[in-house]
Every structure is written in C-alpha cells, then in structure tokens.
N, C-alpha and C. Protein backbone atom coordinates (compact mmCIF):
# COMPACT_ATOMS: atom_id res chain seq x y z
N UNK A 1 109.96 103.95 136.50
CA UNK A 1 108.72 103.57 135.85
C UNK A 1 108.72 102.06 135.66
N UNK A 2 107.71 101.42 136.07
CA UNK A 2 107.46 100.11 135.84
C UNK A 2 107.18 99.42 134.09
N UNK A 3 107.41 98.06 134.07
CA UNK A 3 107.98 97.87 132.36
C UNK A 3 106.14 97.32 132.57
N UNK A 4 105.44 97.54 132.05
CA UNK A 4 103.90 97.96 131.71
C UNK A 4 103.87 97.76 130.61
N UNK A 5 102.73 96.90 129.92
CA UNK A 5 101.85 96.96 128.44
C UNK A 5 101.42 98.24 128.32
N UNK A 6 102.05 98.34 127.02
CA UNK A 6 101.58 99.54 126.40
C UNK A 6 100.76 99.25 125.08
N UNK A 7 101.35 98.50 124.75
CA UNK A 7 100.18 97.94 123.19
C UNK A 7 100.39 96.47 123.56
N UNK A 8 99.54 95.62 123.12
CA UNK A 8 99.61 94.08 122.89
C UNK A 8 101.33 93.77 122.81
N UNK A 9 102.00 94.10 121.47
CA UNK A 9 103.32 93.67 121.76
C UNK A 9 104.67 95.29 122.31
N UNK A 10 104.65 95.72 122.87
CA UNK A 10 105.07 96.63 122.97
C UNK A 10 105.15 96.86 124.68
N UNK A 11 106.02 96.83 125.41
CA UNK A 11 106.82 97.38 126.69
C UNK A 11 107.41 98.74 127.00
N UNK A 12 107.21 98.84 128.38
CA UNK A 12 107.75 100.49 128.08
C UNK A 12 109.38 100.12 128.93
N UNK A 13 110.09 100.35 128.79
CA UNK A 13 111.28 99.79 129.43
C UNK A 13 111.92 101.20 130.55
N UNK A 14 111.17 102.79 130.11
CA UNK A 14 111.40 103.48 130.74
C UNK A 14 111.05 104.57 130.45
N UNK A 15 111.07 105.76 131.52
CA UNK A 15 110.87 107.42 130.65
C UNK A 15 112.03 108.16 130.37
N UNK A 16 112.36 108.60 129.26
CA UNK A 16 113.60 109.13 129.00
C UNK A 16 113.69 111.24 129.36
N UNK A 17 112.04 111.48 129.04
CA UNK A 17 112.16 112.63 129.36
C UNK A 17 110.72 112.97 130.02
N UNK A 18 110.81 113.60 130.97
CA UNK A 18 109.22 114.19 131.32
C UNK A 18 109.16 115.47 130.53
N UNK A 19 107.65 115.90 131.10
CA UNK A 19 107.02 117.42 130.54
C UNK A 19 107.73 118.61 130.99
N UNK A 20 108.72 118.84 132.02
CA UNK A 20 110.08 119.90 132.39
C UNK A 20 110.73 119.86 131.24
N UNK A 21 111.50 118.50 131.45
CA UNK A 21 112.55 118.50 130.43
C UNK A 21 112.38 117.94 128.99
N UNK A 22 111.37 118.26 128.65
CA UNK A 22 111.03 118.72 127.24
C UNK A 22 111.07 120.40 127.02
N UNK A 23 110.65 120.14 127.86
CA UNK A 23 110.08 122.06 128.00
C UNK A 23 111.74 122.62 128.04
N UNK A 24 112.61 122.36 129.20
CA UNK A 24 113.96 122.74 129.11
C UNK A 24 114.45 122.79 128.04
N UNK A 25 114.66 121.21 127.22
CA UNK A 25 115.49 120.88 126.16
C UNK A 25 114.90 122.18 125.10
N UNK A 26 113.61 122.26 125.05
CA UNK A 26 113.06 123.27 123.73
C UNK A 26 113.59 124.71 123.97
N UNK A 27 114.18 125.52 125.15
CA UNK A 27 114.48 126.62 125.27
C UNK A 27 115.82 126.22 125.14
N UNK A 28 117.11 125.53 125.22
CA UNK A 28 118.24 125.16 125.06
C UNK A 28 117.95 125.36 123.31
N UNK A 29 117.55 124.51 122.42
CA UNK A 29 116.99 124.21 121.01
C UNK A 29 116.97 125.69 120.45
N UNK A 30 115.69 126.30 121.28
CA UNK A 30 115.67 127.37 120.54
C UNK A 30 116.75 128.77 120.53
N UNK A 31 117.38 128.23 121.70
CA UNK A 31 118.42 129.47 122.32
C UNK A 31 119.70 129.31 121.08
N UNK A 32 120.07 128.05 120.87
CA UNK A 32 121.33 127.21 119.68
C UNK A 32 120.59 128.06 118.27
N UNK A 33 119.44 127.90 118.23
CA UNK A 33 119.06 127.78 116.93
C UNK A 33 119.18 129.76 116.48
N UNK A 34 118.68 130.31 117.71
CA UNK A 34 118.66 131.87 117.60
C UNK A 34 120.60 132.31 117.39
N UNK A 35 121.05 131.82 118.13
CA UNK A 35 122.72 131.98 118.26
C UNK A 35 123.60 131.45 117.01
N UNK A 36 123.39 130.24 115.97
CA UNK A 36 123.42 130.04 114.69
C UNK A 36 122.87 130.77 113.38
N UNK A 37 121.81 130.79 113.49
CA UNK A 37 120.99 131.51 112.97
C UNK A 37 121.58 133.51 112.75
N UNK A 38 122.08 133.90 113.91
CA UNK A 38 122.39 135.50 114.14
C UNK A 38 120.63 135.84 114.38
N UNK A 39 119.97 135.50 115.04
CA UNK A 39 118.46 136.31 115.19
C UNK A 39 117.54 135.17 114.51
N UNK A 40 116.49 135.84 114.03
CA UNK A 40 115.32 135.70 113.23
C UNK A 40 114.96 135.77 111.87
N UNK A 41 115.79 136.52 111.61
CA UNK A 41 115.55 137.43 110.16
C UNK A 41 115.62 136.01 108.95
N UNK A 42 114.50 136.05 108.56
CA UNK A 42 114.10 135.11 107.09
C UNK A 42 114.16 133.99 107.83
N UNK A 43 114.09 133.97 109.01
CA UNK A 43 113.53 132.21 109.32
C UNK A 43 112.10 131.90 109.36
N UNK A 44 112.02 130.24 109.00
CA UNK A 44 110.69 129.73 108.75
C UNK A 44 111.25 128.25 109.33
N UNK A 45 110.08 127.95 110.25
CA UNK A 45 110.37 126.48 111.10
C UNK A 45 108.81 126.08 110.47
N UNK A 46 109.62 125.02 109.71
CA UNK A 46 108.55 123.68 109.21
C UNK A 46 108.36 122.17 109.71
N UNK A 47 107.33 122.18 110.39
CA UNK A 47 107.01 121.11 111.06
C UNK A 47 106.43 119.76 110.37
N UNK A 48 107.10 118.66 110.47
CA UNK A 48 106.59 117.30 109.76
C UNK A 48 105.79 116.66 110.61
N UNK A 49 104.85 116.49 109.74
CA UNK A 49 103.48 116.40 110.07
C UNK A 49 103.44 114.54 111.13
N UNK A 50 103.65 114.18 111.75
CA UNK A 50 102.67 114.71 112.92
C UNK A 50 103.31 115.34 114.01
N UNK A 51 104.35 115.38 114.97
CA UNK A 51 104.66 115.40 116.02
C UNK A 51 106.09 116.31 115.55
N UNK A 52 106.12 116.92 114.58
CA UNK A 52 107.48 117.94 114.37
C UNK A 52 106.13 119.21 114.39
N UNK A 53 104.88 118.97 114.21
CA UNK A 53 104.47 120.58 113.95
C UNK A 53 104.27 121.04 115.64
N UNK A 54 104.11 120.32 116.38
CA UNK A 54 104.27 120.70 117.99
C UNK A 54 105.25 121.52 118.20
N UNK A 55 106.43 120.22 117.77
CA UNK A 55 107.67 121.07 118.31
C UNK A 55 108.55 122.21 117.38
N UNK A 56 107.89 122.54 115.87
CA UNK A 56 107.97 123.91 115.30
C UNK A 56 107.27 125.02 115.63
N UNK A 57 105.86 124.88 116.44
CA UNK A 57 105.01 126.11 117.04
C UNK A 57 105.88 126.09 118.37
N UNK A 58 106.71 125.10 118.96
CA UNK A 58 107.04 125.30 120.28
C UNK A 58 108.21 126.23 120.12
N UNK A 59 108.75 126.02 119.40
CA UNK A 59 110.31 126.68 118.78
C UNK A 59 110.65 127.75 118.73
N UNK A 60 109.17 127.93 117.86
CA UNK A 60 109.10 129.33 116.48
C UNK A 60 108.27 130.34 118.20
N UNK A 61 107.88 129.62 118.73
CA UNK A 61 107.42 130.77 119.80
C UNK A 61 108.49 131.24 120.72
N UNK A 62 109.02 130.08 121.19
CA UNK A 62 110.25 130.56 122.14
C UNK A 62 111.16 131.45 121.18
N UNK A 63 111.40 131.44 119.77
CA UNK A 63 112.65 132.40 119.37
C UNK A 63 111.60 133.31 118.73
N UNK A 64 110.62 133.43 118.89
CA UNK A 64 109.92 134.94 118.72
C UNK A 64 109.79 135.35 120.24
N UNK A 65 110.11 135.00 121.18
CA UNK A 65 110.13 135.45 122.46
C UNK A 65 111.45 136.07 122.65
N UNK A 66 112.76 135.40 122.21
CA UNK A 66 113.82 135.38 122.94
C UNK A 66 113.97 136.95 121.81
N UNK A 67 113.61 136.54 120.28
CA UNK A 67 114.04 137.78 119.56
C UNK A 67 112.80 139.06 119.58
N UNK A 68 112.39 138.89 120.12
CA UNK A 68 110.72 139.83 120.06
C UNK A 68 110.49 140.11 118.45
N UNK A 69 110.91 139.10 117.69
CA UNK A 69 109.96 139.43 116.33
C UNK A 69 109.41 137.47 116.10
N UNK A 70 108.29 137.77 115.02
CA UNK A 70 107.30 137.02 114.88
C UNK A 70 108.37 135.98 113.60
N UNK A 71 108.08 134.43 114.21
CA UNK A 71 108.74 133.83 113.76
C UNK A 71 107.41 132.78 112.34
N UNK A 72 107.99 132.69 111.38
CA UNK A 72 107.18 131.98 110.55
C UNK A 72 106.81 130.82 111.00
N UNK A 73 105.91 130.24 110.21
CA UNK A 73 106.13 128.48 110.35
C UNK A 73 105.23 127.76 109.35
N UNK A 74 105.45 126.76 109.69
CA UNK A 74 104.76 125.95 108.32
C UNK A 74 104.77 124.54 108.98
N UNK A 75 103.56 123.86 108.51
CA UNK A 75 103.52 122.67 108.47
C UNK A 75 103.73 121.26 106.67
N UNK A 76 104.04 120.66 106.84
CA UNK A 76 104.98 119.76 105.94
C UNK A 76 104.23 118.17 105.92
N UNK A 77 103.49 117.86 105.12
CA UNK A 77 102.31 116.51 104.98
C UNK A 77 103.17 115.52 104.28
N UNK A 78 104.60 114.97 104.43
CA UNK A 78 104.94 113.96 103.25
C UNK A 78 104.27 112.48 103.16
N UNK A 79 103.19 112.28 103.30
CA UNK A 79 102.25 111.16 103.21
C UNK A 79 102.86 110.38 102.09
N UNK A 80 103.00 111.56 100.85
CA UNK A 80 103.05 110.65 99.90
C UNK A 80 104.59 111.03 98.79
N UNK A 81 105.25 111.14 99.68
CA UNK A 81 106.58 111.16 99.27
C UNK A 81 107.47 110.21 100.05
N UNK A 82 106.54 109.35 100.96
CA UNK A 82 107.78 108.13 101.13
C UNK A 82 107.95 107.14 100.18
N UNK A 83 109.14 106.54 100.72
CA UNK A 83 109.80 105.53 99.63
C UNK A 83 109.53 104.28 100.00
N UNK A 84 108.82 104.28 101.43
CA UNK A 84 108.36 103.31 101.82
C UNK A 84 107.34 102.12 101.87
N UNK A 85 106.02 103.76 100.89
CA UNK A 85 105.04 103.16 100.62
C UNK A 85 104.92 102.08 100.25
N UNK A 86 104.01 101.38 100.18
CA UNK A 86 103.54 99.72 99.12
C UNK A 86 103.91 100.24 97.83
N UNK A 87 104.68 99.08 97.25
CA UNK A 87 104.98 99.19 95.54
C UNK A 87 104.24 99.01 94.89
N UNK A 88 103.36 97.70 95.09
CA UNK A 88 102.60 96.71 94.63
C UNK A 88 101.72 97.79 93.73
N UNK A 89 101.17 98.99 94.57
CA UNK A 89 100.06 100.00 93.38
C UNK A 89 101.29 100.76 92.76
N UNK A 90 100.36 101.65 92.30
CA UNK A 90 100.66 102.88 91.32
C UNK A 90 100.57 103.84 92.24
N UNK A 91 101.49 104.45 92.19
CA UNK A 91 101.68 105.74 93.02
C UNK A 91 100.65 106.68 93.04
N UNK A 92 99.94 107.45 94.20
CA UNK A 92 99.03 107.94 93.31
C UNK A 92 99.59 109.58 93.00
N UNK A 93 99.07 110.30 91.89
CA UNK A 93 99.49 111.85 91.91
C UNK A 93 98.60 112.40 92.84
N UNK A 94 99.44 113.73 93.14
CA UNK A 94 99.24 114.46 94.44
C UNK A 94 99.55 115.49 93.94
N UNK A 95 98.74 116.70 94.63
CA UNK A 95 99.16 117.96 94.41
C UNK A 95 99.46 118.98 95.79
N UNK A 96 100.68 118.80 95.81
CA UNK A 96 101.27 119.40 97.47
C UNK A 96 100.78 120.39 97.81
N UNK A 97 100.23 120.18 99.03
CA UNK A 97 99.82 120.64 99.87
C UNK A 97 100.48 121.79 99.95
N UNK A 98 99.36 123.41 100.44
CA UNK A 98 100.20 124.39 101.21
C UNK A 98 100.87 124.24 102.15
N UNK A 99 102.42 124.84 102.81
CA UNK A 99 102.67 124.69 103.86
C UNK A 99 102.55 125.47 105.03
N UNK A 100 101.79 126.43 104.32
CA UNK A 100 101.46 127.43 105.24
C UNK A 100 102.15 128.75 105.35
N UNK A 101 103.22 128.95 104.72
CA UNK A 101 104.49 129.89 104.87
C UNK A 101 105.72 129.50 103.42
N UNK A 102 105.69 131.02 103.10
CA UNK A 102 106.71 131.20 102.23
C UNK A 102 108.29 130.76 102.32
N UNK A 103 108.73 129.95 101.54
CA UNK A 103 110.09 129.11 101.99
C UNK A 103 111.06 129.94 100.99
N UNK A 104 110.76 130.21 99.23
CA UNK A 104 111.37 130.99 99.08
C UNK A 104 112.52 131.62 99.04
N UNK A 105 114.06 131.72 98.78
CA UNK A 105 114.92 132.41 99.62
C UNK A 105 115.20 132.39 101.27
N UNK A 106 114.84 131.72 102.19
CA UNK A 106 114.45 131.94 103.14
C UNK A 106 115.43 130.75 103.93
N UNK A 107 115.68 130.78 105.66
CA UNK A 107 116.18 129.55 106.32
C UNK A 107 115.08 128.92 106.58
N UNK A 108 115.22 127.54 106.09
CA UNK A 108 114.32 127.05 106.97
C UNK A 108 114.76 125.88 107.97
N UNK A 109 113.84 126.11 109.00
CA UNK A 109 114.63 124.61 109.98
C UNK A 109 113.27 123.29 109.66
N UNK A 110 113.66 122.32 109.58
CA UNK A 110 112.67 121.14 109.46
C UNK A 110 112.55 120.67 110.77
N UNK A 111 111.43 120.77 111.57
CA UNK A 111 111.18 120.16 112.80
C UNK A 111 110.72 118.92 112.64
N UNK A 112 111.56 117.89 113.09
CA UNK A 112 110.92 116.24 113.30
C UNK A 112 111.07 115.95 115.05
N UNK A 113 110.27 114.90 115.71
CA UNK A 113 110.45 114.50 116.81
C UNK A 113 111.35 113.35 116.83
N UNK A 114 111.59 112.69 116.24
CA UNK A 114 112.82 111.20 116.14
C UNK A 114 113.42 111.46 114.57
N UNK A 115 114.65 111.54 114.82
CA UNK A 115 115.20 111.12 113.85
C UNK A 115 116.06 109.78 114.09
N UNK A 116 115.72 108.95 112.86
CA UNK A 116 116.13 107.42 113.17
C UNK A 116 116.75 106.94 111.67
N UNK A 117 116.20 106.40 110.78
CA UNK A 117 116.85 106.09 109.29
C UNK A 117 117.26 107.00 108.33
N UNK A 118 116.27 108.28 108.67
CA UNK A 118 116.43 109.27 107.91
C UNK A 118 115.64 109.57 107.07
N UNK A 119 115.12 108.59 106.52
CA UNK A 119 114.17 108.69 105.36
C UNK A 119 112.76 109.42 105.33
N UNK A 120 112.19 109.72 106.24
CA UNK A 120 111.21 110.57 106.63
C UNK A 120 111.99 111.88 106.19
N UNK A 121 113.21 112.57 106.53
CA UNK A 121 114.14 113.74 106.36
C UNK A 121 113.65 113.55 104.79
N UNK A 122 114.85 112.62 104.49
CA UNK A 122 114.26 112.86 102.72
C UNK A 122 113.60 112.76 102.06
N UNK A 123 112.01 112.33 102.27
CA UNK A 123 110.60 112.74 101.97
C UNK A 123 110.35 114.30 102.51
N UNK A 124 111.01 114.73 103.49
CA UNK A 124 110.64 115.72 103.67
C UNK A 124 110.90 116.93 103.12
N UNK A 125 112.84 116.79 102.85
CA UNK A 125 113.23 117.68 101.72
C UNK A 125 112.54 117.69 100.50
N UNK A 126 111.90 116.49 99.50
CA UNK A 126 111.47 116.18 98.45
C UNK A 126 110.06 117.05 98.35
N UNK A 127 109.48 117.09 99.23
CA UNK A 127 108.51 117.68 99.85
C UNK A 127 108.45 119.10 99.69
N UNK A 128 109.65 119.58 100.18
CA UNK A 128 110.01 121.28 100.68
C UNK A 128 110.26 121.76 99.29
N UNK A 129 110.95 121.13 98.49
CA UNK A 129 111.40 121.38 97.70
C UNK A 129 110.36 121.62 96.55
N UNK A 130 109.30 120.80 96.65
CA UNK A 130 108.18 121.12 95.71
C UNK A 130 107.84 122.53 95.94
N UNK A 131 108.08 123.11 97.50
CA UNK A 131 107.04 124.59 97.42
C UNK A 131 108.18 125.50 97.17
N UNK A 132 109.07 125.40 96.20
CA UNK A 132 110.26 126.30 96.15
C UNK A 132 111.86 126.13 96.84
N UNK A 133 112.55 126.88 96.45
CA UNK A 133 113.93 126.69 96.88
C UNK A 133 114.37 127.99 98.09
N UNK A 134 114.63 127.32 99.03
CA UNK A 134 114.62 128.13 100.52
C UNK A 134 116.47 128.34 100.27
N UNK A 135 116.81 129.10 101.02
CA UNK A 135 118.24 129.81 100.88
C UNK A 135 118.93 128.68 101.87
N UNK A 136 118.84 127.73 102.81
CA UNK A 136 119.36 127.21 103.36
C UNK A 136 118.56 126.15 103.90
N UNK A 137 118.43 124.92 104.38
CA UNK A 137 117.64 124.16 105.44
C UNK A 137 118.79 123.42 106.34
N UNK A 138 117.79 123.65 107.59
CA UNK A 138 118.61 122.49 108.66
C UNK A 138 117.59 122.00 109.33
N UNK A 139 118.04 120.92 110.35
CA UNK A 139 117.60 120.14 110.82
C UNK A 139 117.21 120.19 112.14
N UNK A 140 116.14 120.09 112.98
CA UNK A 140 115.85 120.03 114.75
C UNK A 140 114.90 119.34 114.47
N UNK A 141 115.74 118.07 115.43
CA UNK A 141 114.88 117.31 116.31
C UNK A 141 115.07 117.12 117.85
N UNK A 142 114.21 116.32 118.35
CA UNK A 142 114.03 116.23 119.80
C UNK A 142 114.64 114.81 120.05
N UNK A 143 114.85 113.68 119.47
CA UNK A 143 115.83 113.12 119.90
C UNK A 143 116.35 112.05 118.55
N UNK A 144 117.53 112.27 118.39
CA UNK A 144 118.47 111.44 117.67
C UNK A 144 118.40 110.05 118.12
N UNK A 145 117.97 108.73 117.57
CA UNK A 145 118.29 107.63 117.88
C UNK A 145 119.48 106.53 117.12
N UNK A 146 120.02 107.55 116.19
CA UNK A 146 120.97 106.30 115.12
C UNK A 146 120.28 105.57 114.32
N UNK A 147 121.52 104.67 113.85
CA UNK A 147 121.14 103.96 113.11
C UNK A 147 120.35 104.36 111.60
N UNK A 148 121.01 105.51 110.99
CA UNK A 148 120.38 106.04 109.95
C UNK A 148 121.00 105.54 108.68
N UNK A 149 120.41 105.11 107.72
CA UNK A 149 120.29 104.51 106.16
C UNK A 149 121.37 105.21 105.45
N UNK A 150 120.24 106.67 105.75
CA UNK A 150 120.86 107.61 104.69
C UNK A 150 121.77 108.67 105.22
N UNK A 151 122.66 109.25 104.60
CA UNK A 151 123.51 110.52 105.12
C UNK A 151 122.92 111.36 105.76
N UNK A 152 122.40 111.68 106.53
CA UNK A 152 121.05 112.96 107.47
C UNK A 152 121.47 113.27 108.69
N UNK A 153 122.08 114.33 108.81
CA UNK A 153 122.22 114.85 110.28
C UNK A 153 121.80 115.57 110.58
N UNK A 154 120.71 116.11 111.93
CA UNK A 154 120.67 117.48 112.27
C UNK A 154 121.85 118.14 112.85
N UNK A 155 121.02 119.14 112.60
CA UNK A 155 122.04 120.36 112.86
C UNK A 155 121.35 121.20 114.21
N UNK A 156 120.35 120.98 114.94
CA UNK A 156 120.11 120.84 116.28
C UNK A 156 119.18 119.44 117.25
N UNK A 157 120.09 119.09 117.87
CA UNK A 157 119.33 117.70 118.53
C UNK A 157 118.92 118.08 119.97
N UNK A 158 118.18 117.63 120.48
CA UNK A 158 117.50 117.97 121.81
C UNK A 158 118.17 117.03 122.33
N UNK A 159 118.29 115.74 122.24
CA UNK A 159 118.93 114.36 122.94
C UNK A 159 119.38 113.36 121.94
N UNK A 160 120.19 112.66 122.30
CA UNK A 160 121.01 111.75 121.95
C UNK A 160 121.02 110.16 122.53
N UNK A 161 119.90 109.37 122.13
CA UNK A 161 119.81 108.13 122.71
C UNK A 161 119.87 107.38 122.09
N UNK A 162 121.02 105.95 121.81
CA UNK A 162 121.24 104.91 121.31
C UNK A 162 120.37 103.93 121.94
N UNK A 163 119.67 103.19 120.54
CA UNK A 163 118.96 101.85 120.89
C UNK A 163 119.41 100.97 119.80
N UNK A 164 118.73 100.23 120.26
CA UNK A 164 118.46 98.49 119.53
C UNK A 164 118.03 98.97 118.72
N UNK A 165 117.48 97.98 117.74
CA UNK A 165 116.98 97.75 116.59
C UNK A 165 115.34 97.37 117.08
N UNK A 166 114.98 96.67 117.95
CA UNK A 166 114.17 96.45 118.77
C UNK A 166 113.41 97.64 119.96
N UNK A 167 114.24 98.45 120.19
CA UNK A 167 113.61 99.23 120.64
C UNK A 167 112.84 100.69 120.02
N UNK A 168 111.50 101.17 120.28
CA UNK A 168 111.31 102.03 119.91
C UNK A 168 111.27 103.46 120.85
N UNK A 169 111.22 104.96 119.97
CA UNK A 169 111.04 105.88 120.74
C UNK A 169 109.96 106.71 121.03
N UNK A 170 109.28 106.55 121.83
CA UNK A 170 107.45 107.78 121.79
C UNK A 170 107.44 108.68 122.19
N UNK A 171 107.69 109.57 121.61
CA UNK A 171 107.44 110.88 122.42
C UNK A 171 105.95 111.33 121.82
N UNK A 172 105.38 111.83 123.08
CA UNK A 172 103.92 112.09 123.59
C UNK A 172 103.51 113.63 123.76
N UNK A 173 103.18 114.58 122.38
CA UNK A 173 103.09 116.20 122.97
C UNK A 173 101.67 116.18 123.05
N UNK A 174 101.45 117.16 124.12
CA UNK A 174 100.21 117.73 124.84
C UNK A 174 99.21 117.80 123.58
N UNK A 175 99.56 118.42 122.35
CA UNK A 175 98.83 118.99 121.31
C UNK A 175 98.53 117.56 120.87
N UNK A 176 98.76 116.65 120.56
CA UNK A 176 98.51 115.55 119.58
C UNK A 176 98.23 114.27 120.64
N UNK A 177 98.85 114.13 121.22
CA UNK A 177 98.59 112.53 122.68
C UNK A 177 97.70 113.37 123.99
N UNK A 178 97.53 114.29 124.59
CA UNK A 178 97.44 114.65 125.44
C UNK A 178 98.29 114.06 126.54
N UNK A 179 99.43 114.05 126.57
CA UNK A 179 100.46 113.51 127.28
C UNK A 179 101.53 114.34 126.89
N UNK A 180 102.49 114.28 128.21
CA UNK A 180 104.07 115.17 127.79
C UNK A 180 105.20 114.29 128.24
N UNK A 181 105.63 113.30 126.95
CA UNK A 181 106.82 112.73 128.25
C UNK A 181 107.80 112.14 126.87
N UNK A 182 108.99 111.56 126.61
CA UNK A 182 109.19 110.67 125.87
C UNK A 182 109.79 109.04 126.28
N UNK A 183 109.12 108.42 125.98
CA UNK A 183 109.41 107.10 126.44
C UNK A 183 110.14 105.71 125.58
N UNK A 184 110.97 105.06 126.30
CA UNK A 184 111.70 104.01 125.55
C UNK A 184 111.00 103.02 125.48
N UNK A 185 110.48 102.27 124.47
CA UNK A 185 109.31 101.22 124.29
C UNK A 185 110.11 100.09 123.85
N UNK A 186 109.74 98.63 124.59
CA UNK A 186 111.17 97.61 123.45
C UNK A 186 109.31 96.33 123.10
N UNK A 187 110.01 96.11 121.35
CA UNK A 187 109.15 95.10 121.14
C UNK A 187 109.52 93.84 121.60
N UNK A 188 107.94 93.52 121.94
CA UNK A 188 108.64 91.94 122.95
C UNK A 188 108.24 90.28 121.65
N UNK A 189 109.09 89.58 121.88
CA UNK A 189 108.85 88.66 121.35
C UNK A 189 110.06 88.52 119.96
C-alpha cells in the first residue's frame, strides 16, 4: 500500500490486516474465548462503544454458532467516565445508560478494538460496574499496541503490534466506516 494522505496530518504507512483476516482472527478469538470460557453458559460480550460493539456482535455470533446457544451482548457508552475529559468544567451528572443485557453474576468479556494506555478499559470497568457486579470480566481486543499507563491486559488479543508513540492504529468495520481493514497511520510533522 502506498504512504497516501489520509487526513491533513496523518499518513498511512501500511495495512496491517484486510477484511479475511479480520474475519479469520475473529473465529480464532471466538474459538479461545469458547475453550476458556468451557461453552457459553452465563456469558455476556459487552461492546465499547464505538468500534468494540462490531466486534462483540461479531464474537457473540460466531460463539453462538460454534456453541448453538444464543450468546448475550451489550453495548457500553463511557463518554463520560473518562479521566481524560477537560477539567476546566464541572463534570456533568449522568445517569448510565442501559447496556442492553444483564451483567449480574454473569462472565462478561469487554470488547474494545485497540487497546493502547488502557484507560478507555478503566472507564469502561467504572462503567460496567455501575450496571451491577458480573461474576468475572475479561478482556478482547483486536489489536494490542503497548505502551499502556495503567495495569490492563487482555485476556484475548487478536494481534500484537508495537508502535511509536507517533504512530496510530485504524481499524475500519463494515458496520461503522463502511470499510474492513486495519491500518498503521504515522503523524507527520
């Protein structure tokens, strides 16, 4: 792939995965996750809102395929549980959102598409945790990049790619970009 403008400051330096091997990596994902797991039974895959709820309907379908029973799911809005936000205001109160699915006693897996500092993870637990206390949570994402702040590991990774500090990662699902690929982006300047 040619290094192409992609935004004003932003380069694509390469494609790391096409629309196959997404598709591959997610039946590998879900095959680990059914084989850990022992089955289905009391799982719930919660997707962070934007580009983890793709790959929790992608998941939760393949291991209701592989187990022929119907897998939960939920979607997960932490808008306003980062730590990142602007200080400068007043926080505003919020009243959390449904996630769609009973967590409860229950496993749940947190679907993100990059995990990178971590801190999105722990808005997201902070998050989960508002709709009750689930019997276990772990972690799937689609690709690990390092370089994380906080203590956060998943506990299923699709890929494993070290970057810069400078470089970013895009992954592009059909449902949200109309595109299927994930790509290595480096900021220029």
């Amino acid at each position: 792939m040619s290094e192409t403008q992609t935004k004003s400051s932003l380069r694509i330096k390469g494609r790391l995965m096409s629309a196959s091997e997404i598709e591959r990596t997610l039946v590998r994902l879900a095959h680990e996750i059914v084989e850990k797991s022992n089955g289905c039974k009391d799982m719930v895959l919660v997707g962070i809102k934007r580009r983890g709820v793709p790959l929790a309907e992608r998941l939760a379908n393949l291991i209701a395929t592989i187990e022929k029973c119907p897998v939960d799911r939920g979607v997960l809005d932490i808008q306003f549980y980062r730590d990142d936000l602007s200080t400068a205001d007043v926080r505003p109160i919020v009243t959390p959102g449904a996630i769609g699915a009973d967590i409860v006693g229950k496993d749940v897996i947190l679907c993100d598409d990059v995990l990178y500092t971590g801190r999105t993870i722990r808005a997201a637990l902070d998050a989960l945790f508002d709709h009750g206390r689930p019997r276990r949570v772990q972690l799937a994402v689609l690709i690990d990049r390092g370089h994380r702040e906080l203590p956060i590991e998943a506990t299923y990774v699709g890929k494993h790619v070290p970057t810069s500090s400078r470089e970013i990662i895009e992954v592009k699902f059909q449902e949200v970009d109309h595109d299927e690929q994930v790509l290595l982006v480096e900021k220029e300047g």
